[in-house]
C-alpha atoms as a PDB file:
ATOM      1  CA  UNK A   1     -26.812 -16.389  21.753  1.00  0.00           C
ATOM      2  CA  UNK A   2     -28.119 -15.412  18.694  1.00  0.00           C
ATOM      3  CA  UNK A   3     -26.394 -16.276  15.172  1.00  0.00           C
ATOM      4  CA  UNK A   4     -23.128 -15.368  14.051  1.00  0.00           C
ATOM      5  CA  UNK A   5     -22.701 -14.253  10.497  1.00  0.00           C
ATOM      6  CA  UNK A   6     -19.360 -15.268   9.693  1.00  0.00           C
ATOM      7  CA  UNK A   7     -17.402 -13.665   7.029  1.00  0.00           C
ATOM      8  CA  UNK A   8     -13.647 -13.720   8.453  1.00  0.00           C
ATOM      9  CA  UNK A   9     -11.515 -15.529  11.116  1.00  0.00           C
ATOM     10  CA  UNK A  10     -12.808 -13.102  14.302  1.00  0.00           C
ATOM     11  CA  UNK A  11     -16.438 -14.222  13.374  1.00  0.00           C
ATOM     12  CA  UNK A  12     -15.918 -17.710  13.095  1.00  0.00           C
ATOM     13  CA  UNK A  13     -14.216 -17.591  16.266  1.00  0.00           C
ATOM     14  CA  UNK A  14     -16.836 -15.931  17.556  1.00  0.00           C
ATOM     15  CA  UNK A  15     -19.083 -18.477  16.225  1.00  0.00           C
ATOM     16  CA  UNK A  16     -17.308 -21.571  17.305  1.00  0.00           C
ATOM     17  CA  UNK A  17     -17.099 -20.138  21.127  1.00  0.00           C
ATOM     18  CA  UNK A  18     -20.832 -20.384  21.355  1.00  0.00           C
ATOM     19  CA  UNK A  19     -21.115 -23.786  20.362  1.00  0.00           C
ATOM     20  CA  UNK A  20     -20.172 -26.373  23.071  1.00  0.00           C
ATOM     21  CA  UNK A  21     -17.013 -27.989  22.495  1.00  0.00           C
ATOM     22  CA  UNK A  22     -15.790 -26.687  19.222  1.00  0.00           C
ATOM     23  CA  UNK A  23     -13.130 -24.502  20.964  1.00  0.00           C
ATOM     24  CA  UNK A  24     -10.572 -24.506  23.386  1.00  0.00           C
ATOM     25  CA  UNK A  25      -8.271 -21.521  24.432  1.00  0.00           C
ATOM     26  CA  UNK A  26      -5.272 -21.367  26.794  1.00  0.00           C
ATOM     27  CA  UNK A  27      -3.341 -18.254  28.053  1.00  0.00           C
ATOM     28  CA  UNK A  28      -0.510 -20.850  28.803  1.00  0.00           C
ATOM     29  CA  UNK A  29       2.921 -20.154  26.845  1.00  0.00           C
ATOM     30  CA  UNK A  30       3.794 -22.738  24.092  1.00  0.00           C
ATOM     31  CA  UNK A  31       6.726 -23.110  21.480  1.00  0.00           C
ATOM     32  CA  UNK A  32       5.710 -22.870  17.979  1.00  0.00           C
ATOM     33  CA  UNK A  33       8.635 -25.431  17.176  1.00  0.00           C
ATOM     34  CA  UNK A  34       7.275 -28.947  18.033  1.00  0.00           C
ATOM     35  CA  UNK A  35       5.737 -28.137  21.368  1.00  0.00           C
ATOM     36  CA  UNK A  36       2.399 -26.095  19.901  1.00  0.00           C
ATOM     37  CA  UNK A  37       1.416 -29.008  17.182  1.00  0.00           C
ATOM     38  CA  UNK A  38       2.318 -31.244  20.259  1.00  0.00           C
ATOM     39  CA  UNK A  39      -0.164 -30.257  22.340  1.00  0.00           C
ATOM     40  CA  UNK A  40      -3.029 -29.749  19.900  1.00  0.00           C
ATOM     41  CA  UNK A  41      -2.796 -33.174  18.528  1.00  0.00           C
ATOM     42  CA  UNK A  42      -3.808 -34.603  22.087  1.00  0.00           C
ATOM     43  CA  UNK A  43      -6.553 -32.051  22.290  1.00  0.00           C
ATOM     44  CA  UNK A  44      -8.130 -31.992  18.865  1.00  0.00           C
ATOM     45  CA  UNK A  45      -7.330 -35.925  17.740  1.00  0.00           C
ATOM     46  CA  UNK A  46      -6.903 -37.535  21.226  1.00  0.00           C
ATOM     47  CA  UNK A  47      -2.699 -38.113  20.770  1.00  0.00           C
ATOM     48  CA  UNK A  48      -1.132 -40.853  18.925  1.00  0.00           C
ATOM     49  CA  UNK A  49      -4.383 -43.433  18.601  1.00  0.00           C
ATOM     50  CA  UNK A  50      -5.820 -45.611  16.025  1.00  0.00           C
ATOM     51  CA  UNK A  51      -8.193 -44.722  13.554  1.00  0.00           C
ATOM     52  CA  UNK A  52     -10.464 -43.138  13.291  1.00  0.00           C
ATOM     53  CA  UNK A  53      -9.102 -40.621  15.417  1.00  0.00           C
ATOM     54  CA  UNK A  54     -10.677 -38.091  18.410  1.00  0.00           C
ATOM     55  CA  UNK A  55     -12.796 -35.291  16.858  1.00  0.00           C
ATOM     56  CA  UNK A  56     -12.075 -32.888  19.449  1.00  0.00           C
ATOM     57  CA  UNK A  57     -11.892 -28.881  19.173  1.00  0.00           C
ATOM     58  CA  UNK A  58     -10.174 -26.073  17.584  1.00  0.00           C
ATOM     59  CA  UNK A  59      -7.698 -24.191  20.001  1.00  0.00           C
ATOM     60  CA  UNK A  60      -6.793 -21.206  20.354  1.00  0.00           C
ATOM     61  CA  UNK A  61      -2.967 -20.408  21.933  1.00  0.00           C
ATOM     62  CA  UNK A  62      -2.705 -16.815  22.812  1.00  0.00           C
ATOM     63  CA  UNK A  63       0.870 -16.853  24.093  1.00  0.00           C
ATOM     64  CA  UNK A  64       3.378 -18.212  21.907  1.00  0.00           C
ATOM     65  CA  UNK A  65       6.937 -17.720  22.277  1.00  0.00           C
ATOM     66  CA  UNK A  66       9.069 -15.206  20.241  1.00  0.00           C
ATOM     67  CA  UNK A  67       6.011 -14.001  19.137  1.00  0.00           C
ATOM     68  CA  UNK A  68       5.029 -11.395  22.211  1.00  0.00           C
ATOM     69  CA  UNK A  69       1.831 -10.115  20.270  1.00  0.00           C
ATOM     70  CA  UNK A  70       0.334 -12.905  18.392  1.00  0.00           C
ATOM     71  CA  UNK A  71      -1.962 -15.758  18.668  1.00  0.00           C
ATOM     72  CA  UNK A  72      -2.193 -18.800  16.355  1.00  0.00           C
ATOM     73  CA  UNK A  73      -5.749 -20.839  15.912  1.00  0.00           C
ATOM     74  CA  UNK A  74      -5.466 -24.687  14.848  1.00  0.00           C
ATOM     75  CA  UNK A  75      -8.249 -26.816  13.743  1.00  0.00           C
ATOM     76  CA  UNK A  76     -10.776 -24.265  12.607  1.00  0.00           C
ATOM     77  CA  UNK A  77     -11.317 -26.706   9.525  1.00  0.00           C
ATOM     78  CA  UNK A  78     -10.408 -29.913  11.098  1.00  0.00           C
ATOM     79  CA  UNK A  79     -14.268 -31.480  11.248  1.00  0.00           C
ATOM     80  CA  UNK A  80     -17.469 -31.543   8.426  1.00  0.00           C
ATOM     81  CA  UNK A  81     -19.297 -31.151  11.641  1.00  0.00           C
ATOM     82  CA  UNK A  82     -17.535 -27.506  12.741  1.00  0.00           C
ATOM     83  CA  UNK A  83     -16.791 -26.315   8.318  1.00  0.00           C
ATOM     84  CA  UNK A  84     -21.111 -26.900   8.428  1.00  0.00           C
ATOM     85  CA  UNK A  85     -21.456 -24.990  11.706  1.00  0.00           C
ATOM     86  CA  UNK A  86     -19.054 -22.310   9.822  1.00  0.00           C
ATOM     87  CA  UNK A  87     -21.342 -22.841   6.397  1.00  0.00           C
ATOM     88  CA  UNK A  88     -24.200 -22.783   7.680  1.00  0.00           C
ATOM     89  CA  UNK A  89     -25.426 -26.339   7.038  1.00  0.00           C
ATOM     90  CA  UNK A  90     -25.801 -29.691   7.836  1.00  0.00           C
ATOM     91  CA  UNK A  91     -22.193 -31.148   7.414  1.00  0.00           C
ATOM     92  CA  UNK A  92     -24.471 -33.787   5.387  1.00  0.00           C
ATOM     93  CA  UNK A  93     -25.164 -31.169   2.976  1.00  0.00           C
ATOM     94  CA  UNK A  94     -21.433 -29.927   2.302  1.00  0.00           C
ATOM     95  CA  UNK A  95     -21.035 -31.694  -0.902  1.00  0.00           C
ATOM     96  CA  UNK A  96     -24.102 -30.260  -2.360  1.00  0.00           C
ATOM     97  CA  UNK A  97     -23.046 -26.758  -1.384  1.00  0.00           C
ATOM     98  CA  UNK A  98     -20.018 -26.860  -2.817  1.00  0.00           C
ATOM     99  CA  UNK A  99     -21.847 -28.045  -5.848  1.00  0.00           C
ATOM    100  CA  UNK A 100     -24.109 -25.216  -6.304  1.00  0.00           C
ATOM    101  CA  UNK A 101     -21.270 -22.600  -5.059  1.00  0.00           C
ATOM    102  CA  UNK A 102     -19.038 -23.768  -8.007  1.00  0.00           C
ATOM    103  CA  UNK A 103     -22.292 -23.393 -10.429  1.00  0.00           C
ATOM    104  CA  UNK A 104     -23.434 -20.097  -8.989  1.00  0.00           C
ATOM    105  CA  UNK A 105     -19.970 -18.190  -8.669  1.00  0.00           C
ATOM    106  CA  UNK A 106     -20.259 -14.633  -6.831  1.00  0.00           C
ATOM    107  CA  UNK A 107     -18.339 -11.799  -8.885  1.00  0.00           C
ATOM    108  CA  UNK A 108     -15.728 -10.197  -7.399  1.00  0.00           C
ATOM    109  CA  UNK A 109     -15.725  -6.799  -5.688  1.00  0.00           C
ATOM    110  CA  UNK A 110     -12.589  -4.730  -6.483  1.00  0.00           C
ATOM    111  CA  UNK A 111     -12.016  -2.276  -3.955  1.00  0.00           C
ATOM    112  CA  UNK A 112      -8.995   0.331  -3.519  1.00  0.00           C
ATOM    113  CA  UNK A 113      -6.224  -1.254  -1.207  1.00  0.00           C
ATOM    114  CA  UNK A 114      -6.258   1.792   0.829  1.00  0.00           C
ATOM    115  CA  UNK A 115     -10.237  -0.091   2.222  1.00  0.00           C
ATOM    116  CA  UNK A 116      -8.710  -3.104   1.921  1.00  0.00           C
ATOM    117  CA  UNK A 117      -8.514  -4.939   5.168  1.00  0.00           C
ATOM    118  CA  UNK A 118      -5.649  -7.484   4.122  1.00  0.00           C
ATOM    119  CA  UNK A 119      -3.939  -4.135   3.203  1.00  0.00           C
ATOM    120  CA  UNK A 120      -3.963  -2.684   6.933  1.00  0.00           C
ATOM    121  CA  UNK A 121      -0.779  -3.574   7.731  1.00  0.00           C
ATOM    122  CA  UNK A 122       1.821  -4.147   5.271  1.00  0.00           C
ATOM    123  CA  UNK A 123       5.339  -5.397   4.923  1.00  0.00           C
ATOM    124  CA  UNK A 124       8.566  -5.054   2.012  1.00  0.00           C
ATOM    125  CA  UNK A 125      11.157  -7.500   2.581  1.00  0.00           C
ATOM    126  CA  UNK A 126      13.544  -4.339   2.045  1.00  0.00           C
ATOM    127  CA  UNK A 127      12.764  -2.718   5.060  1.00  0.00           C
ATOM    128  CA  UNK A 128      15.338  -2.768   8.027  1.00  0.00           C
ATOM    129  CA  UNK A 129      15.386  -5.880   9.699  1.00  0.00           C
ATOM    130  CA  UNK A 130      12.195  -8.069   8.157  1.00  0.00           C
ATOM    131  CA  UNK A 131      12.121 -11.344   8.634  1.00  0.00           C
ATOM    132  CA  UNK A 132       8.951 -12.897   8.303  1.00  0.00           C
ATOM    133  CA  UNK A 133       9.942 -15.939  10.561  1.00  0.00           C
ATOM    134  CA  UNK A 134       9.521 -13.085  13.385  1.00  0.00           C
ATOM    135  CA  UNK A 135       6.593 -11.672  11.840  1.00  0.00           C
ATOM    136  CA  UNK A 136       4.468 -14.867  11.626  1.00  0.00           C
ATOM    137  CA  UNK A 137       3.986 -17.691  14.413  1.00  0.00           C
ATOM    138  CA  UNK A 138       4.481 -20.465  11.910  1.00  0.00           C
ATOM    139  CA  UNK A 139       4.361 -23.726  13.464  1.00  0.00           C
ATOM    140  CA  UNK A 140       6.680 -26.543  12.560  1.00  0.00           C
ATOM    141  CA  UNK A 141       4.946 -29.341  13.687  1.00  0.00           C
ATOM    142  CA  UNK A 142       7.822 -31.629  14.328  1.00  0.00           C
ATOM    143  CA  UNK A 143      11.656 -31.784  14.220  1.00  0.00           C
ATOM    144  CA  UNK A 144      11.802 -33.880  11.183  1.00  0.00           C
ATOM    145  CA  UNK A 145      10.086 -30.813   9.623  1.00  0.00           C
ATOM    146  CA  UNK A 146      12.088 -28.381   7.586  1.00  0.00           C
ATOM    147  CA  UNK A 147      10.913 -25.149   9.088  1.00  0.00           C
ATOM    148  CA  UNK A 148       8.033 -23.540  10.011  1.00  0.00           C
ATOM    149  CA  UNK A 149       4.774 -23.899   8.016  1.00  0.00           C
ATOM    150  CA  UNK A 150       2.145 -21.684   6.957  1.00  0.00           C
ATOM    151  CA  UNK A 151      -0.637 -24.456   6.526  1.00  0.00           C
ATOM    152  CA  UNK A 152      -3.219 -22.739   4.085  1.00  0.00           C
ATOM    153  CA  UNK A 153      -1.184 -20.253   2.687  1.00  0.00           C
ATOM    154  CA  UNK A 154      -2.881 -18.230  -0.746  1.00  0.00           C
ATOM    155  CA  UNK A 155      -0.886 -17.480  -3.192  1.00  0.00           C
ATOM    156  CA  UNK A 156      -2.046 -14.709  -6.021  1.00  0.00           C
ATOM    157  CA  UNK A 157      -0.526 -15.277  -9.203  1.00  0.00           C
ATOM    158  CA  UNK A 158      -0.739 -13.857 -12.590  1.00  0.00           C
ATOM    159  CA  UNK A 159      -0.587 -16.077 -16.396  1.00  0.00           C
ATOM    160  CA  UNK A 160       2.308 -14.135 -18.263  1.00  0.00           C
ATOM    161  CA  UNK A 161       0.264 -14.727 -21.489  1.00  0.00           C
ATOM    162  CA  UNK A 162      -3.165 -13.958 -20.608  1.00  0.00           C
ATOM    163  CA  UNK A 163      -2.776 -11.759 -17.066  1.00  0.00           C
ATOM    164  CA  UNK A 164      -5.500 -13.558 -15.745  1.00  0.00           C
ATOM    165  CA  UNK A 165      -4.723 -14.020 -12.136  1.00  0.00           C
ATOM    166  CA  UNK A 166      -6.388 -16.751  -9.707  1.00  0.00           C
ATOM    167  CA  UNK A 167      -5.638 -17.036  -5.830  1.00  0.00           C
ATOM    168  CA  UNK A 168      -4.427 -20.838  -4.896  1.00  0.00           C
ATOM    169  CA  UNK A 169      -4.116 -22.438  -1.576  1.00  0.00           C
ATOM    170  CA  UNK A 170      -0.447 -23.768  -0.615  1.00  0.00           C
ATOM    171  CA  UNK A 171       1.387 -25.417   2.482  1.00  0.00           C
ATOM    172  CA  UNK A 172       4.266 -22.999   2.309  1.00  0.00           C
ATOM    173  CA  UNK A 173       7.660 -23.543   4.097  1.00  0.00           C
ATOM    174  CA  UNK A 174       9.678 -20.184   5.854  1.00  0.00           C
ATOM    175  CA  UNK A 175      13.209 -21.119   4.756  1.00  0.00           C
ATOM    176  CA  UNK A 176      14.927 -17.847   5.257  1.00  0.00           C
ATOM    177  CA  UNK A 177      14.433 -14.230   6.672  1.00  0.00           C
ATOM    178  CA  UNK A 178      12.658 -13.440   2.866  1.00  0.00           C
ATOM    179  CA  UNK A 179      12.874 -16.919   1.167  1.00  0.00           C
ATOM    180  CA  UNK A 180       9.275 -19.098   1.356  1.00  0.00           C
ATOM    181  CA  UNK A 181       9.508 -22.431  -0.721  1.00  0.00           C
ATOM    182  CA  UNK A 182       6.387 -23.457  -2.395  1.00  0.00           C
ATOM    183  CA  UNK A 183       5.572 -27.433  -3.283  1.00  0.00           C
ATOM    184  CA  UNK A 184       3.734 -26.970  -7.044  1.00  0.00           C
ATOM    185  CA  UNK A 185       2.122 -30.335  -8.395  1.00  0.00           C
ATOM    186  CA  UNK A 186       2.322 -30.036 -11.726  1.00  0.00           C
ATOM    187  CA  UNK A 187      -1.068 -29.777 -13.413  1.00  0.00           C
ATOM    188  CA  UNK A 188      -2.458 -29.604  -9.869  1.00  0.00           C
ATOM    189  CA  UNK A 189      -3.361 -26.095  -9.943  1.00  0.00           C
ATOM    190  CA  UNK A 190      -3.110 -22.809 -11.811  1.00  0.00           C
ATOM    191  CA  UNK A 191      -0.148 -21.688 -10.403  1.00  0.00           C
ATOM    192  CA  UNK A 192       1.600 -24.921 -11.538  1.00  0.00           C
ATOM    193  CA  UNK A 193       0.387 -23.964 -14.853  1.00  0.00           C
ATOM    194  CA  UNK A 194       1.806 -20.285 -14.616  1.00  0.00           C
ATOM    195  CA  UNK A 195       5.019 -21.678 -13.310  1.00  0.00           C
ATOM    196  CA  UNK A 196       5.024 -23.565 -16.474  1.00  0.00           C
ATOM    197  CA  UNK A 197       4.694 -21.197 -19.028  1.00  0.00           C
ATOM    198  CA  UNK A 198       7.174 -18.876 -16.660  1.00  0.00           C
ATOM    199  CA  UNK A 199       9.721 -21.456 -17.429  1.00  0.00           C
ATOM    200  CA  UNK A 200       8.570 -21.841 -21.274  1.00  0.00           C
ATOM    201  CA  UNK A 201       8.914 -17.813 -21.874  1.00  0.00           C
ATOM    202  CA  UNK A 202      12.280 -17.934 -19.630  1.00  0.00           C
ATOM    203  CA  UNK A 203      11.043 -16.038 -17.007  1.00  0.00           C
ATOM    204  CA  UNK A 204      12.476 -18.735 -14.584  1.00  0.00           C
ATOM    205  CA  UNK A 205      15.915 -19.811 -15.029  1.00  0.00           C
END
């Protein structure tokens, strides 16, 4: 099989199915609530073992209950080994790429959102009957847990002063029909920082 040029989550897939065991998939029904992280952590880390524990492969669940039309993928990121398959490099070499990526930044394209693939299908937390805990096939990985998770969540968010924006990467918590709770570190990232100066201009109260 020739190489995959990946540039979103179908290509990587894509990618990963060619490569022997980086991927599982099942067509068996699982429970996002306990039962889905269950299972994985057998498959991809080999259950409750000492370290260092099983590098096994992503999986992909394409029945999940509740959710009739979705699928949820865990583990794409969960080795160097598969991130440098995804990269394109030796997983050796990941430091060093991340090295030259932060010194040779790409400029952003700015398209319309009507070409915007995020912006295909859309969702206001005013319309009839949303809740996004039916929407999204958020795992909660055990019962200790309080609620579903959305693992590597980005966040867009804008400095009041400035209105420079940056995207940041959160583990983000489905609390309510339209309520998601956030965990900001102060100082950690930008959005901390915004959140800060929210709260200085008494935005936030």
């Amino acid at each position: 099989m020739g190489k995959v040029q990946v540039d979103d989550l179908r290509s990587a897939l894509e990618l990963l199915r060619s490569l022997p065991g980086q991927l599982e998939e099942t067509d068996t029904e699982v429970d996002p609530n306990a039962e889905l992280a269950g299972v994985y952590r057998y498959v991809g880390a080999g259950g409750t073992v000492m370290r260092p524990t099983k590098e096994g492969p992503a999986m992909l669940f394409r029945r999940i209950k509740g959710h009739e039309d979705a699928s949820v993928v865990i583990g794409v990121l969960a080795s160097r080994k598969r991130v440098g398959c995804l990269l394109g490099c030796d997983e050796k070499d990941l430091g060093h790429l991340l090295k030259e990526s932060v010194a040779h930044p790409v400029k952003p394209i700015v398209i319309e959102n009507s070409r915007a693939k995020c912006q295909e299908v859309v969702h206001y937390a005013d319309e009839e009957g949303f809740d996004i805990r039916k929407l999204i096939p958020a795992p909660t990985n055990t019962p200790e847990d309080a609620g579903p998770y959305i693992t590597l969540g980005m966040c867009y968010a804008s400095n009041p002063e400035t209105g420079e924006s940056d995207v940041t990467i959160h583990r983000m918590c489905l609390q309510s029909k339209d309520e998601i709770s956030i965990f900001l570190q102060p100082g950690a990232r930008h959005i901390g920082y915004f959140t800060s100066l929210w709260n200085w201009c008494g935005v936030l109260r």
